[in-house]
Every structure is written in C-alpha cells, then in structure tokens.
PDB file of N, CA and C in Angstrom:
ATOM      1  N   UNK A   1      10.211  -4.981  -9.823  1.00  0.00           N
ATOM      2  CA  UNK A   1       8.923  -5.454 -10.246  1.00  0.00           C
ATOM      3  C   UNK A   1       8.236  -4.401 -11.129  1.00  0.00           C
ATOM      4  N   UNK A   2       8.676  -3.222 -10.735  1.00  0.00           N
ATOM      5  CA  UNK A   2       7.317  -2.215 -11.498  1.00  0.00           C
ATOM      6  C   UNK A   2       8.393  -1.825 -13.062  1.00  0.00           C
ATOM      7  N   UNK A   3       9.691  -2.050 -13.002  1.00  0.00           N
ATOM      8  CA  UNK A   3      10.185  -1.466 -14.118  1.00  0.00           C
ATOM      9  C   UNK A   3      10.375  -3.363 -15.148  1.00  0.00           C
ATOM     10  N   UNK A   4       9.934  -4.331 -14.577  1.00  0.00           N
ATOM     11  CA  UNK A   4       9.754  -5.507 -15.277  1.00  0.00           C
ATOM     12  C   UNK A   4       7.927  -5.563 -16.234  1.00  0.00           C
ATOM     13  N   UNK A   5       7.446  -5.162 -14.965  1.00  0.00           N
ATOM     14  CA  UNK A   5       5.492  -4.409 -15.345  1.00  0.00           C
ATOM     15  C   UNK A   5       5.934  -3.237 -16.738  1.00  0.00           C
ATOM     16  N   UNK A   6       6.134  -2.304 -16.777  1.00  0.00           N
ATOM     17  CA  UNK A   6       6.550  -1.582 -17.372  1.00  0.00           C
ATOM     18  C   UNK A   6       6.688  -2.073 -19.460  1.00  0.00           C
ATOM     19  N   UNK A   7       8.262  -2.362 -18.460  1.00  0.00           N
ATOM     20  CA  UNK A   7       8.940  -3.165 -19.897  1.00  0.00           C
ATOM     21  C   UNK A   7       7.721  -4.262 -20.510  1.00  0.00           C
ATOM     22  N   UNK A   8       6.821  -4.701 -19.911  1.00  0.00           N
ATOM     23  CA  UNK A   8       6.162  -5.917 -20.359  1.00  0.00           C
ATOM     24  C   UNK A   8       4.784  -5.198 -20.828  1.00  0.00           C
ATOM     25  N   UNK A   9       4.459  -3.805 -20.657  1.00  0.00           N
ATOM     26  CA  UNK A   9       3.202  -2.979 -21.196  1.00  0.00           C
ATOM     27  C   UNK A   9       2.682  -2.303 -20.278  1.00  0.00           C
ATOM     28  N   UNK A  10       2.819  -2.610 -19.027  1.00  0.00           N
ATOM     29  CA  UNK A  10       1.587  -2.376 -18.132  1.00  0.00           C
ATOM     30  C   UNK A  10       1.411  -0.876 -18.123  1.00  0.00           C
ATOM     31  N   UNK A  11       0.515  -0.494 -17.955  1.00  0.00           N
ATOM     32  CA  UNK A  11       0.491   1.083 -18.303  1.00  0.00           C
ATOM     33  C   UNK A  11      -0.364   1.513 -17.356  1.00  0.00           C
ATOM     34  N   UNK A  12      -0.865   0.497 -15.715  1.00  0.00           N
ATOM     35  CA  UNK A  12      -1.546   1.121 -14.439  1.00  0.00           C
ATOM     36  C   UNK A  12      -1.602   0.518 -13.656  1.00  0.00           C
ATOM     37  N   UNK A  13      -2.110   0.397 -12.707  1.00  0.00           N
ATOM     38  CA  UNK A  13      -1.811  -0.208 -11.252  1.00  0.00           C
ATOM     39  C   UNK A  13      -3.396  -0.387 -10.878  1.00  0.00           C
ATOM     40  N   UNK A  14      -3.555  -1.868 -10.537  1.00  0.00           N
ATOM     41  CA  UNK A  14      -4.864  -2.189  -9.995  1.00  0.00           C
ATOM     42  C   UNK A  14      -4.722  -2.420  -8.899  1.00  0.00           C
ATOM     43  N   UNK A  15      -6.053  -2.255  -8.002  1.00  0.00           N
ATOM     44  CA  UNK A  15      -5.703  -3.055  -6.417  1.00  0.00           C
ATOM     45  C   UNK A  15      -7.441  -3.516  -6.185  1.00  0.00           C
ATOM     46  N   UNK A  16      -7.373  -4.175  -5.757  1.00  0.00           N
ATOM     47  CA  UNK A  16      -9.197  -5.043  -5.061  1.00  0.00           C
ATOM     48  C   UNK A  16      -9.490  -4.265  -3.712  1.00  0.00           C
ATOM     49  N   UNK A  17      -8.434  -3.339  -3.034  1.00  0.00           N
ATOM     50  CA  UNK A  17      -9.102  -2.381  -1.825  1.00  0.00           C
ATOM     51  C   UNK A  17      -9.890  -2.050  -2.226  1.00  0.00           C
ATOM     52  N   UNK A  18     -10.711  -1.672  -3.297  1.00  0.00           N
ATOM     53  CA  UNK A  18     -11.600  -0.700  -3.265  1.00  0.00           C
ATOM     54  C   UNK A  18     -12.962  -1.503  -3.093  1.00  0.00           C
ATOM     55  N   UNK A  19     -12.730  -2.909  -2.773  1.00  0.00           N
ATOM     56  CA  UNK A  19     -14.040  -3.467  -2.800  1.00  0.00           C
ATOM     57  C   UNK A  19     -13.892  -3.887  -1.236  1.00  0.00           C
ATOM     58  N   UNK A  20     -12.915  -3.472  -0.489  1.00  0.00           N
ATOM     59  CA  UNK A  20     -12.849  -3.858   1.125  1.00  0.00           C
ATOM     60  C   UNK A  20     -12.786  -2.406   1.692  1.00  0.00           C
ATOM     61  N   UNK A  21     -12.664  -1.025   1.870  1.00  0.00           N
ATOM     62  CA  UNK A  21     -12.438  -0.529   2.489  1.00  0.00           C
ATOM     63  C   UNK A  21     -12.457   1.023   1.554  1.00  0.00           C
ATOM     64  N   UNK A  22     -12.514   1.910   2.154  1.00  0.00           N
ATOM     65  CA  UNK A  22     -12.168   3.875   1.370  1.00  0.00           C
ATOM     66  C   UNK A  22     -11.443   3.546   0.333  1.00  0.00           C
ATOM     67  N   UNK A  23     -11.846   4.572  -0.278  1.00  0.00           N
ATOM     68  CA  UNK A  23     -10.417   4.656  -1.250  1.00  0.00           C
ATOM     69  C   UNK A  23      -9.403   5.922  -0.823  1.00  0.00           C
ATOM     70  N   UNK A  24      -9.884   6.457   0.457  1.00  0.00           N
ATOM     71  CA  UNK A  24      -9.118   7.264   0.664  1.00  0.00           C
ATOM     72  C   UNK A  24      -7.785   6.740   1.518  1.00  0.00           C
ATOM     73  N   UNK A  25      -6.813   7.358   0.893  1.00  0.00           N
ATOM     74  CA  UNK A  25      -5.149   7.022   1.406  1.00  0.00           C
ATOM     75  C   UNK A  25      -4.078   7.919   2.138  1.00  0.00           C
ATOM     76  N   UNK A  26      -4.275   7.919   3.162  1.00  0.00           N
ATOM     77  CA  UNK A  26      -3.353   9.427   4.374  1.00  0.00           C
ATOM     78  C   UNK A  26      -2.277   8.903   3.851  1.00  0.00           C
ATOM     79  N   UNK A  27      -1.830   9.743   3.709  1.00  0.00           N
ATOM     80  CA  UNK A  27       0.343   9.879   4.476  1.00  0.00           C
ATOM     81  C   UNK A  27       0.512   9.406   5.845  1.00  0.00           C
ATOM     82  N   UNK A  28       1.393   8.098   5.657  1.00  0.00           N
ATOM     83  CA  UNK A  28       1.734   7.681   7.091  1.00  0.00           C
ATOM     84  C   UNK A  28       3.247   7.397   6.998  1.00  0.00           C
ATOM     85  N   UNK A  29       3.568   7.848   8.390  1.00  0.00           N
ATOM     86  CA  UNK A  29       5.018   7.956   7.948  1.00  0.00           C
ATOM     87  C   UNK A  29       5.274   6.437   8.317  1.00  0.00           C
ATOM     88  N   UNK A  30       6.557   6.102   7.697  1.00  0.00           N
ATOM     89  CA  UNK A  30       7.509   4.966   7.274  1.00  0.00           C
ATOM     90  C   UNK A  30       7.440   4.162   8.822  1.00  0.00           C
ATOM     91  N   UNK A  31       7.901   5.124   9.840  1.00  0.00           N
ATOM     92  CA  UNK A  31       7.893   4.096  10.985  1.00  0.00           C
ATOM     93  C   UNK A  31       6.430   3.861  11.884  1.00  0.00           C
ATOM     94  N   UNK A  32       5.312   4.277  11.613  1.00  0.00           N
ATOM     95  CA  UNK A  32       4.306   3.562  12.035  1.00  0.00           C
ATOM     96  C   UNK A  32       4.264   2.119  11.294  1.00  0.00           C
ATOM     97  N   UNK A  33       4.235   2.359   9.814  1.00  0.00           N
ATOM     98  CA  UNK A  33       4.146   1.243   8.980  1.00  0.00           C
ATOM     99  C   UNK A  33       5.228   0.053   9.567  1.00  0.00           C
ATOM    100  N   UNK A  34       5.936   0.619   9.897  1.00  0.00           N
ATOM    101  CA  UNK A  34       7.193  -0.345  10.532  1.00  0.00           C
ATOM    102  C   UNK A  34       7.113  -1.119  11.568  1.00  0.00           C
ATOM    103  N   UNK A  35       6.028  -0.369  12.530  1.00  0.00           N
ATOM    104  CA  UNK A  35       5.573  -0.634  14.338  1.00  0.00           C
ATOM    105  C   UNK A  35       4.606  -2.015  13.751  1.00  0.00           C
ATOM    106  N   UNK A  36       4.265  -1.960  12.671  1.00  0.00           N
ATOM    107  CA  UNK A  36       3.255  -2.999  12.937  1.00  0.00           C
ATOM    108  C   UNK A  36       3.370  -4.497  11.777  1.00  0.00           C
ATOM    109  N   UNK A  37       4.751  -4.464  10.700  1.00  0.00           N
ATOM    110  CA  UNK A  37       4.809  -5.272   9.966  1.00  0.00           C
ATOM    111  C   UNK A  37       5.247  -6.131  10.618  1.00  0.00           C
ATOM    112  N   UNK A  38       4.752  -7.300  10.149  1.00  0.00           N
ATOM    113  CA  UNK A  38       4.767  -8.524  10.524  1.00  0.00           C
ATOM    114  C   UNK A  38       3.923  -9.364  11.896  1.00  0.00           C
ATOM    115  N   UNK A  39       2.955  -8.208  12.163  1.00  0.00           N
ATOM    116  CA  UNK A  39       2.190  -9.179  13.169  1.00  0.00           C
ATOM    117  C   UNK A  39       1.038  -9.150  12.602  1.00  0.00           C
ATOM    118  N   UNK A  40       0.579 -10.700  12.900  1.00  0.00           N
ATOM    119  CA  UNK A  40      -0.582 -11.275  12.641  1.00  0.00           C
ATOM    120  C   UNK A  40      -1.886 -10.135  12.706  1.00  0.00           C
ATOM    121  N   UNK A  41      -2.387 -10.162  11.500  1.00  0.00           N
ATOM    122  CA  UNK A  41      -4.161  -8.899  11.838  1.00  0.00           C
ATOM    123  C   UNK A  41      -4.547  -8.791  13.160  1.00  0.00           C
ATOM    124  N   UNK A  42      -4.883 -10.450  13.458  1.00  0.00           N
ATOM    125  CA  UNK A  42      -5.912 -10.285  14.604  1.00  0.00           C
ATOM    126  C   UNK A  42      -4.966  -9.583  15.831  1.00  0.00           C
ATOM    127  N   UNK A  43      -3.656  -9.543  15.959  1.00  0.00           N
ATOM    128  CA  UNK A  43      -2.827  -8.613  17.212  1.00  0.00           C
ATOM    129  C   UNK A  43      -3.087  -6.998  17.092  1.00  0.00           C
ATOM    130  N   UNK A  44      -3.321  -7.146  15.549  1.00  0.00           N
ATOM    131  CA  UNK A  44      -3.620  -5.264  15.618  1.00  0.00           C
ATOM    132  C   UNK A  44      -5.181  -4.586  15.528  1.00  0.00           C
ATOM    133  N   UNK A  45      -5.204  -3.330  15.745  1.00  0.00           N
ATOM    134  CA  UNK A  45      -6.322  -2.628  15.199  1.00  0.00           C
ATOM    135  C   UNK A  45      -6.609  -2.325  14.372  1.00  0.00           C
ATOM    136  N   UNK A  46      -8.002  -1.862  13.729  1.00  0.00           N
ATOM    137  CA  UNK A  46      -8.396  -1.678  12.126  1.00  0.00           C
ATOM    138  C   UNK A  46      -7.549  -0.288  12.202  1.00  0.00           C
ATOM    139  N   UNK A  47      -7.286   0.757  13.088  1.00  0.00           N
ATOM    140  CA  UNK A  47      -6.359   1.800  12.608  1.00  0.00           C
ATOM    141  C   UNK A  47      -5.181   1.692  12.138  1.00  0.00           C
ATOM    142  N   UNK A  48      -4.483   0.461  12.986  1.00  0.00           N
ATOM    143  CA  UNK A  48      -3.376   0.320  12.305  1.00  0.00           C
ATOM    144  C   UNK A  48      -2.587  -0.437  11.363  1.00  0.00           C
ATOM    145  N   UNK A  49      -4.326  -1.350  11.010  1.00  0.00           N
ATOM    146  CA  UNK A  49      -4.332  -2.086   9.714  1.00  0.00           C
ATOM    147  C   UNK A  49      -4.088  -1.196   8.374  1.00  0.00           C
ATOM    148  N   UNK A  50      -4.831   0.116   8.986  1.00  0.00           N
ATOM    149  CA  UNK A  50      -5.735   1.150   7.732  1.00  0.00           C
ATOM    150  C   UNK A  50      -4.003   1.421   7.711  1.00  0.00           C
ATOM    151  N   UNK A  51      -3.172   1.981   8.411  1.00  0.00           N
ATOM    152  CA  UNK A  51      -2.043   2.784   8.310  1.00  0.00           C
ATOM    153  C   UNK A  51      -1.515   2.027   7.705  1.00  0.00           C
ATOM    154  N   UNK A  52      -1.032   0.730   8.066  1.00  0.00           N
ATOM    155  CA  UNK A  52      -0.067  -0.207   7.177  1.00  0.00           C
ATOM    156  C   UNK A  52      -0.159  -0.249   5.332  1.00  0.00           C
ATOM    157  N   UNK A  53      -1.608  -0.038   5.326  1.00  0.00           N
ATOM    158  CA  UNK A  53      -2.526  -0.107   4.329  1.00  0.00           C
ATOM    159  C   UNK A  53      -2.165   0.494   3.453  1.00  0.00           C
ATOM    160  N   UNK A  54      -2.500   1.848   4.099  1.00  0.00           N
ATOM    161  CA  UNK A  54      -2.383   3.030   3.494  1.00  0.00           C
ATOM    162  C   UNK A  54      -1.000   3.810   3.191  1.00  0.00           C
ATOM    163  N   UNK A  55       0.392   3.081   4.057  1.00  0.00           N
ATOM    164  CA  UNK A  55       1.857   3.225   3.772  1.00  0.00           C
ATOM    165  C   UNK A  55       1.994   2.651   2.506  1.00  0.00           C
ATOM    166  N   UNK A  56       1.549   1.383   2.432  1.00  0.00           N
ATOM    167  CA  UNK A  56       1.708   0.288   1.284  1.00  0.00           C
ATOM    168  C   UNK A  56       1.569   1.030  -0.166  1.00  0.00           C
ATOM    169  N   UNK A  57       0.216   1.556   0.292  1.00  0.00           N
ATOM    170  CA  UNK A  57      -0.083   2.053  -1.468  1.00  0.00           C
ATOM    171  C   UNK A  57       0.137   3.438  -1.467  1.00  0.00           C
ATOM    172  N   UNK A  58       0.579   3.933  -1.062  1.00  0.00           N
ATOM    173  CA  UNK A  58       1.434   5.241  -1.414  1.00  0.00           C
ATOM    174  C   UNK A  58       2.556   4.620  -1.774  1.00  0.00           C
ATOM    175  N   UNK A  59       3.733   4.071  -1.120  1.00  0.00           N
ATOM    176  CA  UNK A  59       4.653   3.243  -1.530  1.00  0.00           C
ATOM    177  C   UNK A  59       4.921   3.244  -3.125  1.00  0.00           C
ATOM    178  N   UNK A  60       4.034   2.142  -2.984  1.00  0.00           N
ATOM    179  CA  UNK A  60       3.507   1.356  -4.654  1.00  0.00           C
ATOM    180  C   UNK A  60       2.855   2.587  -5.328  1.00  0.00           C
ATOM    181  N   UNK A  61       2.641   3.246  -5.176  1.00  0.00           N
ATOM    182  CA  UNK A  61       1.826   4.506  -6.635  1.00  0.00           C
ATOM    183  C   UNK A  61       3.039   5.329  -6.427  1.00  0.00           C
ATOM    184  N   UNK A  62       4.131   5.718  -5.441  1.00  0.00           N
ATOM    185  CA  UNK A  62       5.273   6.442  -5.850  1.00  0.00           C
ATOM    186  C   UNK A  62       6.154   5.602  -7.002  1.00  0.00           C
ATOM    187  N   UNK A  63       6.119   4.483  -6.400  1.00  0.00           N
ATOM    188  CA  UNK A  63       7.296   3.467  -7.106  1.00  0.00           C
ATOM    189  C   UNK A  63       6.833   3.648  -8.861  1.00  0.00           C
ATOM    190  N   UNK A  64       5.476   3.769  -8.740  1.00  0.00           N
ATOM    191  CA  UNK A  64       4.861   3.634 -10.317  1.00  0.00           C
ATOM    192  C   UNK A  64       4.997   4.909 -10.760  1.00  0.00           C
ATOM    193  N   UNK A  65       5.153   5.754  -9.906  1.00  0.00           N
ATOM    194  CA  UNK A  65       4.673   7.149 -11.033  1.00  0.00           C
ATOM    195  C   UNK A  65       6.688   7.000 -11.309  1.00  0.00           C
ATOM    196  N   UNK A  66       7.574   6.575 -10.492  1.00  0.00           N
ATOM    197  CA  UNK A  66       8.910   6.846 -10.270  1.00  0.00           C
ATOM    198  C   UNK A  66       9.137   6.297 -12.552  1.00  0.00           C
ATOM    199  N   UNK A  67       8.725   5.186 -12.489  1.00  0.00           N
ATOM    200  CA  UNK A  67       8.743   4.130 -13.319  1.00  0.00           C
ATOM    201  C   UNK A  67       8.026   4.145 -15.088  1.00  0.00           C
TER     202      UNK A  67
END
C-alpha cells in the first residue's frame, strides 16, 4: 500500500487521531498490540485502546519513512 501511495505522489501520511485523542505516540511492543487485536472496543480499556493505537501508527510512519 505505501509503495503503491508513493508511486501515485503521495508525499505524507494523514490520520483524523488528532481530532480524537494526544498526538503523543509511546513505543509499544508488538505483543501487547497483539493481546488485544481483534476484540471488540467495548471488551477493552482506553489503555489498551491507546496501546493498540499507538502500535498502529508507529507501524505505519516506519513503513512510510521505510518507502
């Protein structure tokens, strides 16, 4: 996806978090993010919403700077 973005112009990465929540983004390692994909919000906590969150877009801004 990001080297199709790329090839097609894109030259940055937007996201709408910043109108729900910090813009600040911890380092969370791979297997917290893991403990909690795929269950429904309302089963988890806003901490470990924030972590999933915050795995995601580190993720995605490595993949982009990779690209």
């Amino acid at each position: 996806m990001m080297a199709l973005a790329k090839a097609k112009g894109a030259v940055a990465l937007k996201s709408t978090q910043a109108y729900r929540r910090t813009l600040r983004f911890e380092k969370v390692p791979r297997e917290k993010a893991e403990a909690v994909f795929g269950h429904p919000r309302t089963a988890l906590t806003a901490q470990a919403i924030q972590g999933f969150e915050d795995f995601i877009m580190w993720r995605l801004v490595e993949l982009a700077a990779k690209h």
